[in-house]
Structures are given as structure tokens and as C-alpha cells.
Protein backbone atom coordinates (compact mmCIF):
# COMPACT_ATOMS: atom_id res chain seq x y z
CA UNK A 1 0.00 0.00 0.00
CA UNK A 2 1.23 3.92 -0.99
CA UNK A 3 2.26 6.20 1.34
CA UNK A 4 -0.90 8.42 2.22
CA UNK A 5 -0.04 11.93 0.83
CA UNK A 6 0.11 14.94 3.00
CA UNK A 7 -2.30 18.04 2.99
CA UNK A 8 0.48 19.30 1.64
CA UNK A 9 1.59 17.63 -1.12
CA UNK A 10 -2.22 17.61 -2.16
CA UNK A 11 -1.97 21.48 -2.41
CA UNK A 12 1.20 21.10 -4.58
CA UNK A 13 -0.43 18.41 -6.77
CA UNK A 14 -2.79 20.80 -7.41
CA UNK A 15 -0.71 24.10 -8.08
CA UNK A 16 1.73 22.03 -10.60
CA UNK A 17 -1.18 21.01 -13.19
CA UNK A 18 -1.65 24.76 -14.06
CA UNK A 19 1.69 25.98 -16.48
CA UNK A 20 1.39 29.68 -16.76
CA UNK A 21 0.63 30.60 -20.47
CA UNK A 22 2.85 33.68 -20.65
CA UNK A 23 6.60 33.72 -20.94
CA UNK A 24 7.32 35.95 -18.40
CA UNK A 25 5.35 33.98 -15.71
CA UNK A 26 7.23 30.57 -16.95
CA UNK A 27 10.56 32.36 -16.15
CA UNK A 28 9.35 33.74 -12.48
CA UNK A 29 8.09 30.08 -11.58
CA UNK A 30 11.09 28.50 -12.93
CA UNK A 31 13.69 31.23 -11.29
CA UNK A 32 11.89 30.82 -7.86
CA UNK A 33 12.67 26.56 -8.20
CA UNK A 34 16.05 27.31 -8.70
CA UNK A 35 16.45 30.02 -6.05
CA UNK A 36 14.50 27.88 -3.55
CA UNK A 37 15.12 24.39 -4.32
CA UNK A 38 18.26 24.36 -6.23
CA UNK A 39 21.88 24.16 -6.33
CA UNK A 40 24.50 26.01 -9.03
CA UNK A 41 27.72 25.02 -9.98
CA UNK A 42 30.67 26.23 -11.95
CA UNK A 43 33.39 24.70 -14.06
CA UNK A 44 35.36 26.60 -15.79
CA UNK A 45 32.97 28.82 -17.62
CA UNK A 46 30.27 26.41 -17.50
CA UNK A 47 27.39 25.84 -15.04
CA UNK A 48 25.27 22.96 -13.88
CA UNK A 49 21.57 23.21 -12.42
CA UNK A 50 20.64 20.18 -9.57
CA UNK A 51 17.20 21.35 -8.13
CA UNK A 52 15.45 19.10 -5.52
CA UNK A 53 12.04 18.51 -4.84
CA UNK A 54 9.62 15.50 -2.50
CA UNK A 55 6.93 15.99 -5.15
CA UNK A 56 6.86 14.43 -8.31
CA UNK A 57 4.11 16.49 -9.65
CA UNK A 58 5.97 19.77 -8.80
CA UNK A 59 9.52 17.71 -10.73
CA UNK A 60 7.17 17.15 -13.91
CA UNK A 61 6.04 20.64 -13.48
CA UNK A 62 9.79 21.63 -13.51
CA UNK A 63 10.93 19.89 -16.47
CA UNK A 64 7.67 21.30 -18.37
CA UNK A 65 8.86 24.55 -17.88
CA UNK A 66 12.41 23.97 -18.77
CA UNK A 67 11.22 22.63 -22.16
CA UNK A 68 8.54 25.43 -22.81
CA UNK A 69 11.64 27.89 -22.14
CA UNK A 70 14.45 25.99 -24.17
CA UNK A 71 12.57 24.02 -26.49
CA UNK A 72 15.10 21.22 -27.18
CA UNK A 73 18.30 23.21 -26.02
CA UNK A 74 18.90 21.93 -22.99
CA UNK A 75 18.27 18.55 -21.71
CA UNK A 76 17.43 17.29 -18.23
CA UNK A 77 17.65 14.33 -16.45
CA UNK A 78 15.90 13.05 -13.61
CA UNK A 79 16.90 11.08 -10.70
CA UNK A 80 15.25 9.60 -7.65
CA UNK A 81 16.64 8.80 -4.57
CA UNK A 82 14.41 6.72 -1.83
CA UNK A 83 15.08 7.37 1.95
CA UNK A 84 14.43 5.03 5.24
CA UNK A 85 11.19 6.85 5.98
CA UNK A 86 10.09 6.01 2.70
CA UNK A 87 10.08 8.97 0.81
CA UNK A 88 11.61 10.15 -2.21
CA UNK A 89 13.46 12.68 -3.87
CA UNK A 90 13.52 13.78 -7.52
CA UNK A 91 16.83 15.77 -8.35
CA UNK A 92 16.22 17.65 -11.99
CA UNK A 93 19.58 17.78 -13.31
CA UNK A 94 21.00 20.31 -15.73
CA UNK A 95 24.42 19.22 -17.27
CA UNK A 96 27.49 21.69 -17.52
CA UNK A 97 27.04 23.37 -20.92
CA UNK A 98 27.69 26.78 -21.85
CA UNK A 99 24.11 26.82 -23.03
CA UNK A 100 23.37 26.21 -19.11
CA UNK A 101 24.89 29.69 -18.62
CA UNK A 102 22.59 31.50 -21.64
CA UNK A 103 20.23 29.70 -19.68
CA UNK A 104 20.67 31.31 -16.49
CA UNK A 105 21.42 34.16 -17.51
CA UNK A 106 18.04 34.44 -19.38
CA UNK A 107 16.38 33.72 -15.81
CA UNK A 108 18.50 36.49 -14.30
CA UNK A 109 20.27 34.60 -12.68
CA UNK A 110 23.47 35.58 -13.94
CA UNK A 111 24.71 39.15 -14.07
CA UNK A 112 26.14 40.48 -17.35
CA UNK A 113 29.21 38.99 -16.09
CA UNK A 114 27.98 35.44 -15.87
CA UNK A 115 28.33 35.76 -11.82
CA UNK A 116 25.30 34.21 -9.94
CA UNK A 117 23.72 37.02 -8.24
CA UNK A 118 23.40 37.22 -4.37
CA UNK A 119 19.86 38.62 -4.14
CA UNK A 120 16.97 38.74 -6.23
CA UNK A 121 16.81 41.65 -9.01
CA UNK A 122 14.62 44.38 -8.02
CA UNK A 123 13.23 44.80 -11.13
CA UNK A 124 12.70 40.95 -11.65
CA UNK A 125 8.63 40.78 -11.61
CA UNK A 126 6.67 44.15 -11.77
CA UNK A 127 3.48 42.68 -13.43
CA UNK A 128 0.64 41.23 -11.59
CA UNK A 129 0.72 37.92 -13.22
CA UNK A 130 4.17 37.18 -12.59
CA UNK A 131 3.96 38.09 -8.97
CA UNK A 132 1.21 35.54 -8.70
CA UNK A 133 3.45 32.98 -10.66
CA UNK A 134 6.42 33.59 -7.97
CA UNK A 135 4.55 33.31 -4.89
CA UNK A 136 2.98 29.99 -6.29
CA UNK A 137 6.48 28.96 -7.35
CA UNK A 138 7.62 29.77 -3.50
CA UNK A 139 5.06 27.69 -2.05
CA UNK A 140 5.01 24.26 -4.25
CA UNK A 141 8.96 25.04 -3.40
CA UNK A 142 9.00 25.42 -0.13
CA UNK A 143 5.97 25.79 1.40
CA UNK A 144 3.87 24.15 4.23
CA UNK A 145 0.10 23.88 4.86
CA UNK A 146 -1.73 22.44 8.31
CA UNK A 147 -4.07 20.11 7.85
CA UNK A 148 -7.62 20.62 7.54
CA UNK A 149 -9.01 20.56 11.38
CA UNK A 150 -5.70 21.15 13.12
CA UNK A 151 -5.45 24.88 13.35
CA UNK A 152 -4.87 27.34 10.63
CA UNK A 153 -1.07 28.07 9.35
CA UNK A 154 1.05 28.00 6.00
CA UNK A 155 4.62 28.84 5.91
CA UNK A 156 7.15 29.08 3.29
CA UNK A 157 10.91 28.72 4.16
CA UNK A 158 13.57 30.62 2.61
CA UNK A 159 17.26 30.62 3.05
CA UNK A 160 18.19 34.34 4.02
CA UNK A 161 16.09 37.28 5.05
CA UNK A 162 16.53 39.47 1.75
CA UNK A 163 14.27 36.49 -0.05
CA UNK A 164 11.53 36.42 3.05
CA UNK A 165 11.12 40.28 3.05
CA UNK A 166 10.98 40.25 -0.53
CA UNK A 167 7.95 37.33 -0.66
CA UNK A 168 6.49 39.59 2.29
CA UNK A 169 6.40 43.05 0.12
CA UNK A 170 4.83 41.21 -2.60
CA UNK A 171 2.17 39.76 -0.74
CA UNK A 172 1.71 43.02 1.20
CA UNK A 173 0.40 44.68 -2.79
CA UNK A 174 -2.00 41.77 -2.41
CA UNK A 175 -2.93 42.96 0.71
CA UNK A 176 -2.28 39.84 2.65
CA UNK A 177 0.19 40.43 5.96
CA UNK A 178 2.78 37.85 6.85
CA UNK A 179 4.90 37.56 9.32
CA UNK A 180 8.19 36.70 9.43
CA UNK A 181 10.22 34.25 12.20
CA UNK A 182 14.10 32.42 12.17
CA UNK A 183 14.18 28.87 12.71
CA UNK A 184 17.27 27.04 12.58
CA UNK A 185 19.06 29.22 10.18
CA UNK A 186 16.19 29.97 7.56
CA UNK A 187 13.53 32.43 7.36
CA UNK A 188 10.01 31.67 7.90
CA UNK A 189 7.18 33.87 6.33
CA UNK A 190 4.07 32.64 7.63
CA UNK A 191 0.66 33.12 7.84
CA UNK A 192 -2.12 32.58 10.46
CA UNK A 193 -5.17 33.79 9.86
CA UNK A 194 -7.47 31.50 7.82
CA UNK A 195 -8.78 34.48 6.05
CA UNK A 196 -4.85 35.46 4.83
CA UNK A 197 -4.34 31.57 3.82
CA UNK A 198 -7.69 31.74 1.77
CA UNK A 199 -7.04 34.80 0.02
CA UNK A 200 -3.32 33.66 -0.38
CA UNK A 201 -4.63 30.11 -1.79
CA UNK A 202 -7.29 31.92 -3.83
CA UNK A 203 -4.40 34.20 -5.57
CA UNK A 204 -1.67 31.44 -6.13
CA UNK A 205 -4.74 29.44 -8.18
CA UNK A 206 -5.56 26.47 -5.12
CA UNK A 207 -9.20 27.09 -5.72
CA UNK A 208 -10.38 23.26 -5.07
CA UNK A 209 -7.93 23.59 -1.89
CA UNK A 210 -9.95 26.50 -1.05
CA UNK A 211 -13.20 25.16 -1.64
CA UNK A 212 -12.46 22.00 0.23
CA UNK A 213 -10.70 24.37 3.55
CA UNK A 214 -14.01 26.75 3.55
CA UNK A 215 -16.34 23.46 3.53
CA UNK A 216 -14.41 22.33 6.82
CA UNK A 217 -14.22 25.69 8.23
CA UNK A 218 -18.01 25.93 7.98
CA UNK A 219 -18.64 22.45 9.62
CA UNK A 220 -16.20 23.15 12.66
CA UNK A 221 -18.07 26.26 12.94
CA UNK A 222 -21.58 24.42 13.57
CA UNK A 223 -20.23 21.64 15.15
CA UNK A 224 -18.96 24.18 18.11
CA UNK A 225 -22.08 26.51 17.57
CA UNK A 226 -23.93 23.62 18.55
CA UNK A 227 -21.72 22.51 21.63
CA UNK A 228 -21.84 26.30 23.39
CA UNK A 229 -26.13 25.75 22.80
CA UNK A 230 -25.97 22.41 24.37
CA UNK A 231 -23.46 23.30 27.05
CA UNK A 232 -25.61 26.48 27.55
CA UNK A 233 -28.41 24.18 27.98
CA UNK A 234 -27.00 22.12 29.98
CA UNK A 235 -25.61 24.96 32.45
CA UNK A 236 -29.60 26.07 32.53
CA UNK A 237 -30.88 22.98 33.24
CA UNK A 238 -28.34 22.44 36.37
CA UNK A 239 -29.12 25.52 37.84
CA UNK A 240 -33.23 25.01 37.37
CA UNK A 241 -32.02 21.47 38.88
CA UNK A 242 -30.53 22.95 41.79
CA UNK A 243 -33.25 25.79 42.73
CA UNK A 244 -35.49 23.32 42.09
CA UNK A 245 -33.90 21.37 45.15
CA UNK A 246 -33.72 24.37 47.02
CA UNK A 247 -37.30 25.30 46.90
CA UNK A 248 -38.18 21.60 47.74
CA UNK A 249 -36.51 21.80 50.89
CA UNK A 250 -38.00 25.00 51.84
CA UNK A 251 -41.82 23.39 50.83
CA UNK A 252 -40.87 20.32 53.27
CA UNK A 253 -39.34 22.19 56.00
CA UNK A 254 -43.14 24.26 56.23
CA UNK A 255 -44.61 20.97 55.73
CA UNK A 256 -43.02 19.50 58.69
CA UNK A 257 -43.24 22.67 60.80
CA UNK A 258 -46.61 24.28 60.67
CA UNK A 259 -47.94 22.19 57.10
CA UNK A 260 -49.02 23.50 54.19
CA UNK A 261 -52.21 23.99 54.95
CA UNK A 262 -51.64 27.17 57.34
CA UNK A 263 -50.19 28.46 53.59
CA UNK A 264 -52.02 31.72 51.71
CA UNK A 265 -53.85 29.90 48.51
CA UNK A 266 -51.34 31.46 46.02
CA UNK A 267 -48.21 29.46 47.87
CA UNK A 268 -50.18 26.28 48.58
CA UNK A 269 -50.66 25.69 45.13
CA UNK A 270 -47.17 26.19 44.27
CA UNK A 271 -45.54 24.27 46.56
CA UNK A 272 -48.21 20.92 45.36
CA UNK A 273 -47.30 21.69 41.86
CA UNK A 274 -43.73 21.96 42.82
CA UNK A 275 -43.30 19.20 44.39
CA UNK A 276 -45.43 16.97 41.62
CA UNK A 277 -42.86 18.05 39.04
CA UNK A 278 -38.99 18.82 40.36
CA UNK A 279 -37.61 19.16 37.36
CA UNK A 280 -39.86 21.88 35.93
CA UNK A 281 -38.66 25.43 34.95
CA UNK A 282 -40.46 28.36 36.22
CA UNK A 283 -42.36 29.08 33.02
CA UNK A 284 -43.60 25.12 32.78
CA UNK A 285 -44.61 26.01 36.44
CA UNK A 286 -46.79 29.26 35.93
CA UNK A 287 -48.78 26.77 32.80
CA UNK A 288 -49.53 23.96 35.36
CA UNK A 289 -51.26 26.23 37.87
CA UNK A 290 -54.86 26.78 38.29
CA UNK A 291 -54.63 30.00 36.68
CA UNK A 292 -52.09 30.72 34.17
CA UNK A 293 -49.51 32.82 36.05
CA UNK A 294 -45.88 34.28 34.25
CA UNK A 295 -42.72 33.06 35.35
CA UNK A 296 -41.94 36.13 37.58
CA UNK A 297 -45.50 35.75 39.75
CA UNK A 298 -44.25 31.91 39.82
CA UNK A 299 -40.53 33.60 41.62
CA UNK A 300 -42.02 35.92 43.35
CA UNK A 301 -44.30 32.86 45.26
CA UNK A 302 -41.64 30.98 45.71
CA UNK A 303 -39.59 33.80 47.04
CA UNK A 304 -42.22 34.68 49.62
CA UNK A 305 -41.88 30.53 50.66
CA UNK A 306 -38.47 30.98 51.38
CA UNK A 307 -38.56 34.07 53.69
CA UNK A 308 -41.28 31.84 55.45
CA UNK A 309 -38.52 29.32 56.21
CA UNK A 310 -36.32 32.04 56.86
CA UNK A 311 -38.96 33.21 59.49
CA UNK A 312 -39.21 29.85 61.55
């Protein structure tokens, strides 16, 4: 039998069937899996691309991208490595050709020098679309979603700060606010809100992700509506239970000191009808009497009972 998938790896499966249609947002995906995921070397005056990824969706996705980009100039080839915890690893290889370097350099990854450049080009992605095609690039990269049901957070990891404030400025013009944390070396941005995680799901295209999240969110949301009405019903009925106990003892001490019959009418009747149903609520008590009386005449009688006790 398979290993059962991750929420996570469902949300990546999803994000790596949709290959932008527009040049520019192939190249932003594709330079954020290298950033994120991948490893550059140099020979000589040649380079060589290994990038790394858990998901063999987002690998196929990877290699698409390559080929819309490069046609047939550049091959890849695939390996995968399995691990004792049973999962595996697809490395994308690029081989060291000086077409690697046109390559890169076409990605911006390379200067006009052919030096690999530290931080990301500020003028890299200005449109909309391409924005949107590098944040979904960061998260089927490196990004992390709860599970449905056990809280509400999504992080993706990058390697140095400059990249994390950078994913956090473009998601501020999208008007979603992360947050940003260290951990072991790396940079989190992160998000906790369900409301940021929808809109930020919504924007990167996860729509049946978001569908599926909002159909939970709505359930958990009855399901505990439901269990603050029956706990608030259940708090009501224990205190009716226990003034109802109160106002029983108060009818038998009379009883047993001058009796009930020495009682006005009005307090007589109440205390038979009381003691013929414990467990009824002051309103249930008013419609069993003679004549109809409102659940503040009922207190007020049984009020009057207990300053009788009080008087003995």
C-alpha cells in the first residue's frame, strides 16, 4: 500500500497542473525553483543546475517549464533517490554546458558577467501575473500547509532574510500580511489567519484547496455553535435542577413545621405543583397552575416561601 499523501503535497499536486501561459510567468516560476530548491555550480565557464524537490508532480512541473523555455536546447535528467522513511526525492539535473549559462542568464540569474547574483533583481517581476506565478512557485517550493481541522497556518521557508522580506512586500500589494520568524538558520514567512491563507490560496490558483478548507471551516463552525447551545443548555438545566432542590426543601421544612395547609392559597398551590414536578422550569410552572400565572409571579411565590422558612 502507498504512502498516504500529506495536505500538503495535495496542495502542490494541485498548483503544478496549471503551467502559466505567458513567458514571463514561466521564467518567475522556474527562477523561484532554482532560487529555492536548487543548487548552481561552476566549471570553468560552464554551469550545472541540480534542483530538488519531495513531489513528483511539482519535478514534472519543472521539467515542463524547462522545455517550454528551451525548447530542445537543454536537456534534463531526472533522478530519484528513496530514503528510510520512505520517501523520495527527484533531483532535476542540468548538465554543464555553456548553453546552461545563456540559460541562467536568461532567468536572471546571472549578471552580465555570468556571476550568480546574491539577491533577487529588483526589477525581476513588476506585473501582476508574474507576482502571482512567484509566490505559487515559492510555495510548491518550499511551502507548508496544516491540515484541515488542526489549526490554521502556512509557511514558506527561505534561506536568508533578503528572499523572506521580498515574498512579504509582494504579498503586502496583495494585501495579505505575513509575518516573518528564524528557525534554525532559515527564514520563515508565515501566515495565520485563515482568512490570509484563503485569500493567499485563492491568488496562487488552489481554488479546489480553497473550496475543500471553507467546507471544513463551515462544519467546525456548527459543530462548536452547537456545543456552546448544548453546554448552555446544559448549564440552565443544572441551575433550574438545583433551585429546584432548594425550593423543595424550603416546601418540606413548612410541611413538617406548621404544614401546608396554614399556607395563603397562592403558595399552597405552588408548593403541590412543585413538588409533583422537580424538574420543571419556572415558566412550565406558571402553565400547570390553576390559573395561568408568568414566570416572575411563579418567583415571586416561591420567594415569599423561602422568607417563610427564613422566618421559623
Amino acid at each position: 500500500m502507498g504512502k498516504i499523501k500529506s495536505f500538503s503535497s495535495c496542495v502542490k499536486d494541485e498548483l503544478a497542473r496549471e503551467i502559466p501561459k505567458k513567458i514571463c510567468c514561466q521564467k518567475a516560476e522556474l527562477y523561484v525553483a532554482i532560487r529555492m530548491s536548487g543548487l548552481i555550480k561552476k566549471e570553468k565557464q560552464n554551469f550545472g543546475v541540480k534542483i530538488r524537490t519531495e513531489n513528483a508532480s511539482v519535478a514534472r512541473k519543472i521539467i515542463t517549464l524547462i522545455k517550454k523555455l528551451f525548447k530542445e536546447e537543454i536537456n534534463t535528467y531526472t533522478k530519484i533517490k528513496s530514503y528510510k522513511n520512505k520517501r523520495k526525492r527527484y533531483f532535476i539535473e542540468i548538465p554543464f554546458l555553456k548553453k546552461t549559462a545563456k540559460f541562467l542568464k536568461m532567468l536572471k540569474y546571472l549578471d552580465d558577467k555570468f556571476e550568480v547574483r546574491d539577491k533577487i533583481p529588483s526589477d525581476f517581476i513588476r506585473k501582476k501575473c508574474c507576482q502571482i506565478s512567484f509566490l505559487r512557485s515559492c510555495f510548491y517550493s518550499r511551502g507548508y500547509i496544516s491540515k484541515p481541522g488542526s489549526g490554521y497556518h502556512l509557511e514558506i521557508l527561505t534561506n536568508n532574510q533578503d528572499d523572506s522580506k521580498y515574498i512579504l512586500k509582494i504579498l503586502n500589494g496583495f494585501h495579505i500580511n505575513p509575518k516573518i520568524y528564524k528557525r534554525r538558520g532559515f527564514f520563515v514567512v508565515y501566515l495565520k489567519k485563515s482568512e490570509d491563507i484563503f485569500d493567499f490560496l485563492k491568488l496562487i490558483g488552489a481554488h479546489r484547496t480553497v473550496l475543500n478548507l471553507e467546507s471544513i471551516k463551515v462544519l467546525k463552525e456548527a459543530k462548536s455553535y452547537i456545543k456552546r447551545i448544548v453546554n448552555f443548555e446544559a448549564a440552565n438545566l443544572n441551575k433550574t435542577i438545583k433551585a429546584s432542590h432548594k425550593q423543595i426543601d424550603n416546601i418540606i421544612k413548612i410541611d413538617n413545621s406548621i404544614g401546608l395547609d396554614l399556607l395563603p392559597n397562592a403558595l399552597r398551590e405552588i408548593s403541590y405543583i412543585r413538588l409533583e414536578y422537580p424538574q420543571a422550569s419556572l415558566s412550565e410552572l406558571g402553565k400547570l397552575s390553576s390559573k395561568i400565572i408568568s414566570k416572575s409571579a411563579v418567583n415571586n411565590r416561591l420567594r415569599r416561601i423561602q422568607k417563610i422558612v427564613e422566618s421559623l
